[in-house]
C-alpha atoms as a PDB file:
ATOM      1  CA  UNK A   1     -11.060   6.878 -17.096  1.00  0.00           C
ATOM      2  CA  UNK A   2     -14.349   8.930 -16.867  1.00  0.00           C
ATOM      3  CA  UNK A   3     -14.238   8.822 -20.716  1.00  0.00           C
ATOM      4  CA  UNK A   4     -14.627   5.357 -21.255  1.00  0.00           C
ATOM      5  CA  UNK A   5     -17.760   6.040 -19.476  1.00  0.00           C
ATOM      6  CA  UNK A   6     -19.662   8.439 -21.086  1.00  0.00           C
ATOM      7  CA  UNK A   7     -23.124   7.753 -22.286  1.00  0.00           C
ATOM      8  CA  UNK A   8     -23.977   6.949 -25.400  1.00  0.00           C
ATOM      9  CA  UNK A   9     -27.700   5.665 -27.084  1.00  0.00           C
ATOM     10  CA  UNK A  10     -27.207   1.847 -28.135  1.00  0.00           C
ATOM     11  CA  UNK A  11     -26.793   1.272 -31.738  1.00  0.00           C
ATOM     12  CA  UNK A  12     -29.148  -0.858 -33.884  1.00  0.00           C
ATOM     13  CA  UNK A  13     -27.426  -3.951 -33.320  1.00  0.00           C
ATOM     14  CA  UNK A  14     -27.082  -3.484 -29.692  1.00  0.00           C
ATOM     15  CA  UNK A  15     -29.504  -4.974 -27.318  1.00  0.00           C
ATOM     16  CA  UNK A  16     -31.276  -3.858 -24.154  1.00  0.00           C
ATOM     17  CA  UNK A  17     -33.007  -5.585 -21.636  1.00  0.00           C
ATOM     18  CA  UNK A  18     -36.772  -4.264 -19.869  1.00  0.00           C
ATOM     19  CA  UNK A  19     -34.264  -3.194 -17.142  1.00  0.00           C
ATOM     20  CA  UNK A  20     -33.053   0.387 -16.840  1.00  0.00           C
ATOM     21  CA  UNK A  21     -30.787  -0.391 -14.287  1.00  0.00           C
ATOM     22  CA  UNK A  22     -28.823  -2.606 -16.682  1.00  0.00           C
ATOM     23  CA  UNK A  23     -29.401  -0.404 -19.718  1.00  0.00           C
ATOM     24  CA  UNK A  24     -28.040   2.453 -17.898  1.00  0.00           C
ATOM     25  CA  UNK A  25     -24.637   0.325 -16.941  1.00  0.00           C
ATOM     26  CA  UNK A  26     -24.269  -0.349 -20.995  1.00  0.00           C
ATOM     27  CA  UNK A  27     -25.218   2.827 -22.215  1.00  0.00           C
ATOM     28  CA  UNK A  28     -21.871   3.867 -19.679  1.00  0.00           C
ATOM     29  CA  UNK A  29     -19.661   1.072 -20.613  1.00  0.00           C
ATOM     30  CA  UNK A  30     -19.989  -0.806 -17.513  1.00  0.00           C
ATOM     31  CA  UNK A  31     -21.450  -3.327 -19.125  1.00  0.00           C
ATOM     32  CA  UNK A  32     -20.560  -4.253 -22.590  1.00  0.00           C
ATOM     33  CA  UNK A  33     -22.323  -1.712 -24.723  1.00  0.00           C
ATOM     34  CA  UNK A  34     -23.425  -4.359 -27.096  1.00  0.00           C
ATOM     35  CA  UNK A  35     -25.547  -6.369 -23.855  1.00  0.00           C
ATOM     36  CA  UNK A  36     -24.250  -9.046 -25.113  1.00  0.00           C
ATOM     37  CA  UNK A  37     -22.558 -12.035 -23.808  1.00  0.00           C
ATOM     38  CA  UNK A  38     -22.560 -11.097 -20.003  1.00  0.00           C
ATOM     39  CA  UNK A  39     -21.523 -13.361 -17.152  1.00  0.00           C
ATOM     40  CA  UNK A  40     -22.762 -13.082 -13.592  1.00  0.00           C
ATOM     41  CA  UNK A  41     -19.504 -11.298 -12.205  1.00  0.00           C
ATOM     42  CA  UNK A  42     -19.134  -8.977 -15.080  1.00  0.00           C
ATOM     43  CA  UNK A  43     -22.854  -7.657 -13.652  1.00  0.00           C
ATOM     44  CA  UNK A  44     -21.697  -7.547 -10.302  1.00  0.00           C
ATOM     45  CA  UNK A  45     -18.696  -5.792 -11.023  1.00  0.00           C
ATOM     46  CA  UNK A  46     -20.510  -3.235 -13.205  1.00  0.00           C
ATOM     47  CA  UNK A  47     -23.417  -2.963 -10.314  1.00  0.00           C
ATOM     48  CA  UNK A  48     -20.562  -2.279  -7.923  1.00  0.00           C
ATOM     49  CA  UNK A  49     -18.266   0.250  -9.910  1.00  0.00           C
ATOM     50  CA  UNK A  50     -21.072   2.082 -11.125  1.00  0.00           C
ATOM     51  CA  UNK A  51     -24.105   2.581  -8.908  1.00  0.00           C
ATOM     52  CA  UNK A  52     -22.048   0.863  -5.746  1.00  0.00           C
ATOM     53  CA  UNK A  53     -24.568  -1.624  -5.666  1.00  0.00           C
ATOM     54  CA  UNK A  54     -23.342  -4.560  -3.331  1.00  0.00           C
ATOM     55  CA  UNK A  55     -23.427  -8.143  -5.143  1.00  0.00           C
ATOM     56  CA  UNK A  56     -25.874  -9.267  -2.539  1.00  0.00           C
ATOM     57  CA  UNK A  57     -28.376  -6.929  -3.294  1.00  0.00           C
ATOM     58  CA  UNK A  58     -28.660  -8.377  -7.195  1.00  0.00           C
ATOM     59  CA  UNK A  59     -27.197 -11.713  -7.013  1.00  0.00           C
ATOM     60  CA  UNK A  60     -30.281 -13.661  -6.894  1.00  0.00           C
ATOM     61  CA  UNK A  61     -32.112 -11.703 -10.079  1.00  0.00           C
ATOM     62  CA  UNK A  62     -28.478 -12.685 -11.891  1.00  0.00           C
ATOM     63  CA  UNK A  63     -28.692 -16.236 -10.880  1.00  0.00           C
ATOM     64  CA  UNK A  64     -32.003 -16.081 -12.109  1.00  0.00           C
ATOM     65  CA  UNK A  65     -31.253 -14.628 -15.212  1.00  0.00           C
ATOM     66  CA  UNK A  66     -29.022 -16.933 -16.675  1.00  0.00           C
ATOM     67  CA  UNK A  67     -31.959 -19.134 -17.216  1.00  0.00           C
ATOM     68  CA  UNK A  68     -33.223 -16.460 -20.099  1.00  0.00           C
ATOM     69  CA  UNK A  69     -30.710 -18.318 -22.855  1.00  0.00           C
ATOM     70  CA  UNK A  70     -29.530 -20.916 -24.011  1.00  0.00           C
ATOM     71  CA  UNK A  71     -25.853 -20.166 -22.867  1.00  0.00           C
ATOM     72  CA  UNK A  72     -24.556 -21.722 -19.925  1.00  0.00           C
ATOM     73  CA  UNK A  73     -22.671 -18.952 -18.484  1.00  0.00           C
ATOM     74  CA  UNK A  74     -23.625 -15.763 -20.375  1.00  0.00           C
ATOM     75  CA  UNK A  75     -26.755 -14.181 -21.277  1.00  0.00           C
ATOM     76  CA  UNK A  76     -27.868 -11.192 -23.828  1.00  0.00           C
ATOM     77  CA  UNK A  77     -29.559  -8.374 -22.133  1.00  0.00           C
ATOM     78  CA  UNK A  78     -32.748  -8.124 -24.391  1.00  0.00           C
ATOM     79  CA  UNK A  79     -33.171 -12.017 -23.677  1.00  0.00           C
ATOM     80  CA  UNK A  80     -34.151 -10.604 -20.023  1.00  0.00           C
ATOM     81  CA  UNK A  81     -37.548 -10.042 -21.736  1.00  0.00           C
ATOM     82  CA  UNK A  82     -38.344 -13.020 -21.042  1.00  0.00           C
ATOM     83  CA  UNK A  83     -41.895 -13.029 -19.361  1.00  0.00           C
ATOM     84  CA  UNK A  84     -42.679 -14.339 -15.684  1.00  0.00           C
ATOM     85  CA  UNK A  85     -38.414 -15.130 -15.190  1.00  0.00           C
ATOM     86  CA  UNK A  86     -37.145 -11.735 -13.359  1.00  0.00           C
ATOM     87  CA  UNK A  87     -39.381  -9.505 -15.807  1.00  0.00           C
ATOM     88  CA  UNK A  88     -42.770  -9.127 -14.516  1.00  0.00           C
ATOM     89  CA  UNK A  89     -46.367  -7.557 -14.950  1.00  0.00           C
ATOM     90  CA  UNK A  90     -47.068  -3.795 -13.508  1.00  0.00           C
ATOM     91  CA  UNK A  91     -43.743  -2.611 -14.195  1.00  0.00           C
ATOM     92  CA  UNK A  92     -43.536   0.771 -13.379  1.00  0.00           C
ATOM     93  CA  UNK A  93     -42.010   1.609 -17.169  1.00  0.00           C
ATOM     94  CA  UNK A  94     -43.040  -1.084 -19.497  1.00  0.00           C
ATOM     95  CA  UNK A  95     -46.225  -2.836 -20.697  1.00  0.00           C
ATOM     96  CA  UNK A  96     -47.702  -6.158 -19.118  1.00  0.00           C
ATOM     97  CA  UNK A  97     -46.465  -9.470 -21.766  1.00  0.00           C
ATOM     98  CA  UNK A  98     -50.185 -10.300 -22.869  1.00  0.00           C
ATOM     99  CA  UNK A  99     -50.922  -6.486 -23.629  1.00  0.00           C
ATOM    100  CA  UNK A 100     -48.047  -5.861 -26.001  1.00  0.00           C
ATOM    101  CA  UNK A 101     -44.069  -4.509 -25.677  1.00  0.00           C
ATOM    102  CA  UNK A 102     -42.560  -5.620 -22.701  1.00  0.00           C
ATOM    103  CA  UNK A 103     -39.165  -4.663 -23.165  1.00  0.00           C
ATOM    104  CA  UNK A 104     -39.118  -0.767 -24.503  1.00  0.00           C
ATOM    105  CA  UNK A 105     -39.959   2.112 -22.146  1.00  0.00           C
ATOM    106  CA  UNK A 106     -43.432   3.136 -21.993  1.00  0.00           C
ATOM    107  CA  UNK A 107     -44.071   6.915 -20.917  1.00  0.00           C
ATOM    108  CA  UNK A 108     -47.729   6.334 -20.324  1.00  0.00           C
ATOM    109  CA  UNK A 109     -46.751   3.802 -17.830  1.00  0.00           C
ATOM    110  CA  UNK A 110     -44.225   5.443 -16.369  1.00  0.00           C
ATOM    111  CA  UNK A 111     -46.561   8.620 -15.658  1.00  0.00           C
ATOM    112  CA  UNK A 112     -47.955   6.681 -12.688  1.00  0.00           C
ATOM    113  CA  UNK A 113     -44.352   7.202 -10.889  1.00  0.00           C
ATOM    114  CA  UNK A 114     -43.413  10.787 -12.738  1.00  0.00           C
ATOM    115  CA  UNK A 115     -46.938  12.076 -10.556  1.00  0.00           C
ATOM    116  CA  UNK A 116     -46.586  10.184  -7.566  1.00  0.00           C
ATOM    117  CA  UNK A 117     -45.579  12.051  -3.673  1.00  0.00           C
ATOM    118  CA  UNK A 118     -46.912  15.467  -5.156  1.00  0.00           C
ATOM    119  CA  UNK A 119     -45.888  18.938  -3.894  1.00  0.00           C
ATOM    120  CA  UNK A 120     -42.112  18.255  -3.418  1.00  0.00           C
ATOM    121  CA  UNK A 121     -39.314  17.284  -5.654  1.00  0.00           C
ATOM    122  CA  UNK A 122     -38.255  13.594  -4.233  1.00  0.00           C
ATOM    123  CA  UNK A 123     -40.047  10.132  -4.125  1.00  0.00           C
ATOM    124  CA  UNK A 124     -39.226   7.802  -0.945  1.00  0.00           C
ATOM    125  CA  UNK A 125     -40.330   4.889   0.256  1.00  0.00           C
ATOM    126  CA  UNK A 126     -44.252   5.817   1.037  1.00  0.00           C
ATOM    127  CA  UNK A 127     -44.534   7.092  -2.762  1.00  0.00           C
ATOM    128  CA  UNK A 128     -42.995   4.068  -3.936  1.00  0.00           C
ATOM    129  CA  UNK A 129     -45.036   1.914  -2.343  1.00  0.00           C
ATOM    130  CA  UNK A 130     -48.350   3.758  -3.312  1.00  0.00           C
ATOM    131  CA  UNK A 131     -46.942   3.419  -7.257  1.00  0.00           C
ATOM    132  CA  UNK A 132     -46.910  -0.201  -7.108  1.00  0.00           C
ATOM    133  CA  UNK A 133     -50.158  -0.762  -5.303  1.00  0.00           C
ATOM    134  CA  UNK A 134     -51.681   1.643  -8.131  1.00  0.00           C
ATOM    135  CA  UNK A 135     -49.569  -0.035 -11.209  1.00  0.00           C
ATOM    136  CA  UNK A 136     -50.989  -3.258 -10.101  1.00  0.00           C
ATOM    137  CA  UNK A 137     -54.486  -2.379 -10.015  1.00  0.00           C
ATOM    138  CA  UNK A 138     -54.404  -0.720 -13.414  1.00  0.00           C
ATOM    139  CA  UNK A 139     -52.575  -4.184 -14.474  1.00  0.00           C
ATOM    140  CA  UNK A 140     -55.111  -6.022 -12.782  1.00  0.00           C
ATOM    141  CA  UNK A 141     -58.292  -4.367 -14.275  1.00  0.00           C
ATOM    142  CA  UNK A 142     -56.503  -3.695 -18.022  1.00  0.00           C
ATOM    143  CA  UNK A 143     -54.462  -7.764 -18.364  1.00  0.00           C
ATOM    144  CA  UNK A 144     -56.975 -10.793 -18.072  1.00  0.00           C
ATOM    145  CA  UNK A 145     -53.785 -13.129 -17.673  1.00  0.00           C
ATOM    146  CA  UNK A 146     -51.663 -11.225 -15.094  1.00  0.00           C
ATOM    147  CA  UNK A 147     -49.358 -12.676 -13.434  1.00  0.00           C
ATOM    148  CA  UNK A 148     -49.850 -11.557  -9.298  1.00  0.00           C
ATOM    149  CA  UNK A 149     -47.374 -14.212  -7.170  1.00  0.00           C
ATOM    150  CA  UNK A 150     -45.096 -13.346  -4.339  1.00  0.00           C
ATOM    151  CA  UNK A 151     -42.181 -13.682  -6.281  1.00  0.00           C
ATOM    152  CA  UNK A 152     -43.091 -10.944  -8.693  1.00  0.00           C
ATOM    153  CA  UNK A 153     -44.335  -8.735  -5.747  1.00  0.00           C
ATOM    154  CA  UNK A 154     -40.801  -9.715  -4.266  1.00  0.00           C
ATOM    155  CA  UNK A 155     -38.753  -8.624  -7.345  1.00  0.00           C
ATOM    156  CA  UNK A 156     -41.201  -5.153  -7.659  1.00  0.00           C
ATOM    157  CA  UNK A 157     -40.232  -4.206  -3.878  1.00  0.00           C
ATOM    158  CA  UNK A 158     -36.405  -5.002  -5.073  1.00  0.00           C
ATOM    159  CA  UNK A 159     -36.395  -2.565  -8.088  1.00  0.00           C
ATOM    160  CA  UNK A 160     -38.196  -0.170  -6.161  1.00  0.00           C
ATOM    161  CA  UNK A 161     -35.870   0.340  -3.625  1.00  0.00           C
ATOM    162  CA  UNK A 162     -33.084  -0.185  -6.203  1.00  0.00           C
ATOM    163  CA  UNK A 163     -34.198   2.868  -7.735  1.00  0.00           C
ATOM    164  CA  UNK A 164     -34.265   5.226  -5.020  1.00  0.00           C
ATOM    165  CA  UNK A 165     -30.895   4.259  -3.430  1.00  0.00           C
ATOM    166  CA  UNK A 166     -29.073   4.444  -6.731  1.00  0.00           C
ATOM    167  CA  UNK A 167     -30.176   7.949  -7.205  1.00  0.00           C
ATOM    168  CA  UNK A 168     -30.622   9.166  -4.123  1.00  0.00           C
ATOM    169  CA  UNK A 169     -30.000   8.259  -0.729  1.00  0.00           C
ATOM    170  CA  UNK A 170     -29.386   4.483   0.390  1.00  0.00           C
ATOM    171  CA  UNK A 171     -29.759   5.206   3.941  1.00  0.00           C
ATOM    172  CA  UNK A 172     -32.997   7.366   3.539  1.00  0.00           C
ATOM    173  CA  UNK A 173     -34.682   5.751   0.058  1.00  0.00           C
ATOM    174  CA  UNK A 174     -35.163   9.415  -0.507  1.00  0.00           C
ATOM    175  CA  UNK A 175     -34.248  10.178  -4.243  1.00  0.00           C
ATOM    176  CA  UNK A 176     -34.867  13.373  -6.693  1.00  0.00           C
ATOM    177  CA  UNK A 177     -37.574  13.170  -8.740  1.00  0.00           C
ATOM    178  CA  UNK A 178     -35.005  14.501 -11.536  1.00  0.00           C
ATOM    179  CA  UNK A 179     -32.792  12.070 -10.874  1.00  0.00           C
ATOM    180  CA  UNK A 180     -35.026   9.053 -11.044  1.00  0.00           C
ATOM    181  CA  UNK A 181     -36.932  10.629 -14.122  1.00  0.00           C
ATOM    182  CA  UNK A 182     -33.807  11.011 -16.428  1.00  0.00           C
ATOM    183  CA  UNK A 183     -32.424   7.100 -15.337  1.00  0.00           C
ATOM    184  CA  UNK A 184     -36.096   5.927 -16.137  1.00  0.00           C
ATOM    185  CA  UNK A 185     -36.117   7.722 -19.194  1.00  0.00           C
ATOM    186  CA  UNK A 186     -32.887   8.234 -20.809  1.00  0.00           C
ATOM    187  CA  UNK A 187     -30.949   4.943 -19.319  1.00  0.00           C
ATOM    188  CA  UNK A 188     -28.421   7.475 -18.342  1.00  0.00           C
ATOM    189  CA  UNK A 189     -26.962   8.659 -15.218  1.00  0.00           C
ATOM    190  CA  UNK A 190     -27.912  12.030 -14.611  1.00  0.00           C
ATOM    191  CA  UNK A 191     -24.027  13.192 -13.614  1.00  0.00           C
ATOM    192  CA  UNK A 192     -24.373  16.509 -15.594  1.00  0.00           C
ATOM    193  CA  UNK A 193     -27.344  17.446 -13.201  1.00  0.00           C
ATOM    194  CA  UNK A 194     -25.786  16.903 -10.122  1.00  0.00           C
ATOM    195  CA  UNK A 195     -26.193  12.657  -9.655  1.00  0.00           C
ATOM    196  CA  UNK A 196     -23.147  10.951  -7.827  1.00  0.00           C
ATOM    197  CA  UNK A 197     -22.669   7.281  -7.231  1.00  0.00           C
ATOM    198  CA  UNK A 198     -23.823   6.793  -3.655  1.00  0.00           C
ATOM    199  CA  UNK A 199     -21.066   6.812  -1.122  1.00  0.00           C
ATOM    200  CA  UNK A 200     -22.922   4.032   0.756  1.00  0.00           C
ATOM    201  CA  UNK A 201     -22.428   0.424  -0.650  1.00  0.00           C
ATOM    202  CA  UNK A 202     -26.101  -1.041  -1.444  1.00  0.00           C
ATOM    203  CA  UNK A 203     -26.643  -4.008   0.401  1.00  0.00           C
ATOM    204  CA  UNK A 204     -29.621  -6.337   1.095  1.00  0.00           C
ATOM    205  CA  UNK A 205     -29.580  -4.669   5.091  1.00  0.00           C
ATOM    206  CA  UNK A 206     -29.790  -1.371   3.545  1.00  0.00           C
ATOM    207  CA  UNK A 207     -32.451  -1.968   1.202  1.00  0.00           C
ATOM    208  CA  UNK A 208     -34.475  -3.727   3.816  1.00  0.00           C
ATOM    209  CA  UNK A 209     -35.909  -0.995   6.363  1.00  0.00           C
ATOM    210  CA  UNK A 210     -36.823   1.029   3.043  1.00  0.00           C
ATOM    211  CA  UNK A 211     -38.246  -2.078   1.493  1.00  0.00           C
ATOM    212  CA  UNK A 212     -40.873  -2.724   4.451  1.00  0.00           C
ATOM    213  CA  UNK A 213     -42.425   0.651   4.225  1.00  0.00           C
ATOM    214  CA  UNK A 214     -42.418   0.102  -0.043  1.00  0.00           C
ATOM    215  CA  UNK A 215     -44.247  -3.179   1.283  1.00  0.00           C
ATOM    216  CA  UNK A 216     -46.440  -1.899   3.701  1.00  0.00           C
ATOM    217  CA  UNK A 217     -47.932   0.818   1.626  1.00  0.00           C
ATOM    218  CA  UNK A 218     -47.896  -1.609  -1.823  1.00  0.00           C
ATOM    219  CA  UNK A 219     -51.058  -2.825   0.389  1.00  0.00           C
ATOM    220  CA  UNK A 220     -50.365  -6.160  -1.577  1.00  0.00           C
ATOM    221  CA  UNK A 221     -52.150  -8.940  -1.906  1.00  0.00           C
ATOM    222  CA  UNK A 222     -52.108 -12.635  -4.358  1.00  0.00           C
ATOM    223  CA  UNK A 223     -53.887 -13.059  -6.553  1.00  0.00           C
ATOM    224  CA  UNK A 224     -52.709 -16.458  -7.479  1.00  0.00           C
ATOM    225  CA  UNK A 225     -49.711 -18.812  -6.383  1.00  0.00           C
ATOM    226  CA  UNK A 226     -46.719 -19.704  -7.272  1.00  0.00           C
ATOM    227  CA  UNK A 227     -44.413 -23.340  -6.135  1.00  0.00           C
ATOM    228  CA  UNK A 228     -42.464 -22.637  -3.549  1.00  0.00           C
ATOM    229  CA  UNK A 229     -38.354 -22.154  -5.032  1.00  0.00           C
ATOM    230  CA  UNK A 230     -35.368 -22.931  -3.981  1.00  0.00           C
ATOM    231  CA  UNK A 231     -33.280 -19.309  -4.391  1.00  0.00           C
ATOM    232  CA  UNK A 232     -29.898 -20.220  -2.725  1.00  0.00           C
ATOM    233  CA  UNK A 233     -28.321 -21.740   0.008  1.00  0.00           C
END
């Protein structure tokens, strides 16, 4: 029933995470629209009914993110906060941990993305990589105690090609600028203006061809190390 699926703003005493891809499946009623009290397979299944996002695509960041609480099989969305776990410096929508709000949106931020592949109406892969080599260096020269390991670069590369096959083309990583505007901004999916859950399951072998080019042109490099981890079998 479409209806049960409708977006709505979160109340006061609902919580939200610094991830608009899990905002967005609350604010719909995917998720619980509370974020509260969610189990790895209830994300999955949300991922999966609502943005057709395979569970092998995500499953590591939920593993992960059952480390946020205190719970040993649920967590709350806003305790995804949690700095260095899966959220990470030079976000492309929220502020860096040592310089402030880490978990709300953050339109000055964000305006690094909203200008990026100019002259047409669609980012891809080459603009997406471009945005995070620029978000890091304006984290790098702005936050004295960054946080720059592979495993952040890793999860950055994820969400960026996360966001342009969810709204727009899996096979492609081409995506409306509208589109990915409005699910940045409003945690909403942008049916009214023409948005339609992909046709093409998400999966870690689409993601990857689209990935490489994101890391390619990220032109990435450490800036400190991380221990090596253990992320499944």
């Amino acid at each position: 029933d479409q209806d049960d699926h409708e977006w709505r703003a979160p109340t006061a005493t609902d919580v939200r995470s610094p991830c608009p891809g899990l905002n967005t499946l609350a604010n719909h009623g995917y998720l619980p629209r509370n974020g509260k009290n969610l189990s790895i397979p209830m994300m999955l299944d949300a991922a999966l009914e609502g943005f057709n996002v395979g569970p092998d695509a995500i499953i590591q960041a939920a593993k992960f993110g059952l480390l946020s609480g205190d719970a040993p099989t649920t967590l709350d969305l806003n305790a995804l906060a949690l700095h260095n776990l899966i959220e990470h410096d030079a976000s492309l929508s929220r502020g860096d941990f040592a310089l402030g709000d880490n978990l709300h949106f953050n339109e000055t931020i964000f305006t690094t993305l909203v200008n990026s592949n100019p002259g047409v109406d669609y980012y891809n892969a080459s603009s997406a990589g471009m945005v995070q080599d620029q978000r890091l260096a304006i984290s790098l020269a702005t936050n004295p105690n960054i946080t720059n390991t592979g495993k952040e670069f890793d999860v950055r590369t994820r969400e960026s090609g996360l966001y342009l096959s969810v709204m727009g083309n899996p096979l492609t990583g081409v995506a409306p600028k509208k589109f990915v505007q409005i699910f940045f901004r409003e945690e909403r999916m942008p049916i009214a203006e023409g948005w339609k859950r992909p046709d093409v399951t998400i999966t870690a072998n689409t993601l990857d061809p689209i990935q490489n080019i994101i890391f390619f042109l990220s032109n990435w490099t450490a800036t400190q190390q991380c221990e090596d981890l253990v992320l499944g079998p």
